[in-house]
Protein backbone atom coordinates (compact mmCIF):
# COMPACT_ATOMS: atom_id res chain seq x y z
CA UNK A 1 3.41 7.47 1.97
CA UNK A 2 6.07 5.09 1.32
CA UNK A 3 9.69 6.24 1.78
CA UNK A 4 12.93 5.42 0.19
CA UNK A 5 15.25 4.23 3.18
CA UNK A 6 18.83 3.74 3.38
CA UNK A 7 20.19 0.25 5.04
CA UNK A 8 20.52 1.37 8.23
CA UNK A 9 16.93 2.93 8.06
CA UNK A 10 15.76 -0.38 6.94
CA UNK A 11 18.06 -2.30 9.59
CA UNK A 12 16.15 0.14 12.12
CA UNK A 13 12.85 -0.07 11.21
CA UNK A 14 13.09 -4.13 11.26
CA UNK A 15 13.27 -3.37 15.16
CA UNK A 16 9.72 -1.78 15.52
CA UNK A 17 6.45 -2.95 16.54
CA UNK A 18 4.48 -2.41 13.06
CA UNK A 19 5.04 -5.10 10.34
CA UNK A 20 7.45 -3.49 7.32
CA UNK A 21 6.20 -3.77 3.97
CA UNK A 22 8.95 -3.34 1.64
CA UNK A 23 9.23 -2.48 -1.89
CA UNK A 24 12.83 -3.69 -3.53
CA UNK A 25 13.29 -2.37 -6.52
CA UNK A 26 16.03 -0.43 -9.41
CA UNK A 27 15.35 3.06 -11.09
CA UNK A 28 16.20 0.81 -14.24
CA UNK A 29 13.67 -1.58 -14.22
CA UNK A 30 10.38 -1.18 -16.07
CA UNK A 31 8.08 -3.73 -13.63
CA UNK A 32 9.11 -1.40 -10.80
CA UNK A 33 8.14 1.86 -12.53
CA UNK A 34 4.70 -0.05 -12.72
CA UNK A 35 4.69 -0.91 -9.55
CA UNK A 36 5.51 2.46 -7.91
CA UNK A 37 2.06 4.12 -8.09
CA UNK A 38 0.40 1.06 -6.88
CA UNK A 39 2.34 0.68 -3.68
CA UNK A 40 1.60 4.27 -3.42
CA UNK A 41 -1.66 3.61 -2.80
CA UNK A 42 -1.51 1.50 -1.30
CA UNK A 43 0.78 2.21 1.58
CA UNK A 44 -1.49 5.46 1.92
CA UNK A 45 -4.49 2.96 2.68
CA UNK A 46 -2.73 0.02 4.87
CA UNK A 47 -0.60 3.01 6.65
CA UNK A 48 -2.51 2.13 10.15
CA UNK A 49 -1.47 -1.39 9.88
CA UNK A 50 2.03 -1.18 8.42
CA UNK A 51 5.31 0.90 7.92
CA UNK A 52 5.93 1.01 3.96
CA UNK A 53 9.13 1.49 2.20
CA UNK A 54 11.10 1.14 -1.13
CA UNK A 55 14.84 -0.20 -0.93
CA UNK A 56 16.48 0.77 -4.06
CA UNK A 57 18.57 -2.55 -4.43
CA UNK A 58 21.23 -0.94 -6.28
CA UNK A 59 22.34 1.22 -3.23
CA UNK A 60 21.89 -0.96 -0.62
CA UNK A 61 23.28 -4.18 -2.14
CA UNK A 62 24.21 -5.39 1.82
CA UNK A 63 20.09 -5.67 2.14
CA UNK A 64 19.66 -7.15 -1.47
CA UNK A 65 22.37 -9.72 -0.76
CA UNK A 66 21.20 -10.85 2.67
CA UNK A 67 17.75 -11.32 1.28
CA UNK A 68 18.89 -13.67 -1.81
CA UNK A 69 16.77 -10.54 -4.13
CA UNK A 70 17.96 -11.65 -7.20
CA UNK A 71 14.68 -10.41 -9.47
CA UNK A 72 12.32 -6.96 -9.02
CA UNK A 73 10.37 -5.84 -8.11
CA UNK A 74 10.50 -7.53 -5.03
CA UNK A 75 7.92 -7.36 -2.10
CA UNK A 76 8.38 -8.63 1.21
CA UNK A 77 6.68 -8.28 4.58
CA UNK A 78 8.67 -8.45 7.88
CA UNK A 79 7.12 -9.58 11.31
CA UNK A 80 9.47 -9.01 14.14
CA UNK A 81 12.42 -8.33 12.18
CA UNK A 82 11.98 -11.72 10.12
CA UNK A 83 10.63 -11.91 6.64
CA UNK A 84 7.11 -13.38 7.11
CA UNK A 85 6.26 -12.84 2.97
CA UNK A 86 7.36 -12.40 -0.48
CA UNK A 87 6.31 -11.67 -3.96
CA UNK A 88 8.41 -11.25 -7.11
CA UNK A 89 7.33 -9.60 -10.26
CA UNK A 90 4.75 -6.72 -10.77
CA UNK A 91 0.88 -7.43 -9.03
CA UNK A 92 -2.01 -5.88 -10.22
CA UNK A 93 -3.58 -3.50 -7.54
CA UNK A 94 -6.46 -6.33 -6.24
CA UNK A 95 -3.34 -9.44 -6.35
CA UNK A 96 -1.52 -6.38 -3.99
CA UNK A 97 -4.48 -5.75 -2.12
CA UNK A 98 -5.21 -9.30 -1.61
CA UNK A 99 -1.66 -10.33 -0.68
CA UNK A 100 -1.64 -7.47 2.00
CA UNK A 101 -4.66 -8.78 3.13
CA UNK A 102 -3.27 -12.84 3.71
CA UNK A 103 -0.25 -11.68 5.31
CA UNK A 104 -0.77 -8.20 7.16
């Protein structure tokens, strides 16, 4: 299940072992209310290899601004506290599976 974290979550997280995949996104924004049920999923299957969470870019602007996230929905997977990948825009389930796949 994929949490909602605050920035210092986030920020804390980063330090951990398992890769972080991260959902930015705004309660406004239509793309990310598509997007919601599929990382769902998602982060229920891939849960052994990753930690999954949604960063609502709105309240944690800090996060959002260090990134550069200027357009959501926003995915990006950290390695080792770095950000490894990134996609912009909504992804079908298979283009999410598949991009999980190249860069879990």
């Amino acid at each position: 299940m994929a949490q909602q974290v605050s920035s210092a979550q986030f920020n804390e997280l980063l330090k951990g072992d398992k890769p972080v995949v991260c959902d930015f996104f705004a309660t406004w924004c239509g793309p990310c209310k598509m997007l919601a049920p599929v990382f769902t999923k998602l982060a229920e299957k891939h849960a052994a290899e990753a930690v999954f969470v949604k960063v609502d870019v709105d309240e944690c602007m800090d996060i959002a601004s260090r990134y550069g996230i200027m357009s959501i929905p926003y995915i990006a997977i950290f390695k080792d506290g770095e950000m490894s990948a990134k996609s912009v825009g909504f992804m079908p389930e298979g283009e999410f599976e598949q991009f999980l796949s190249d860069n879990l």
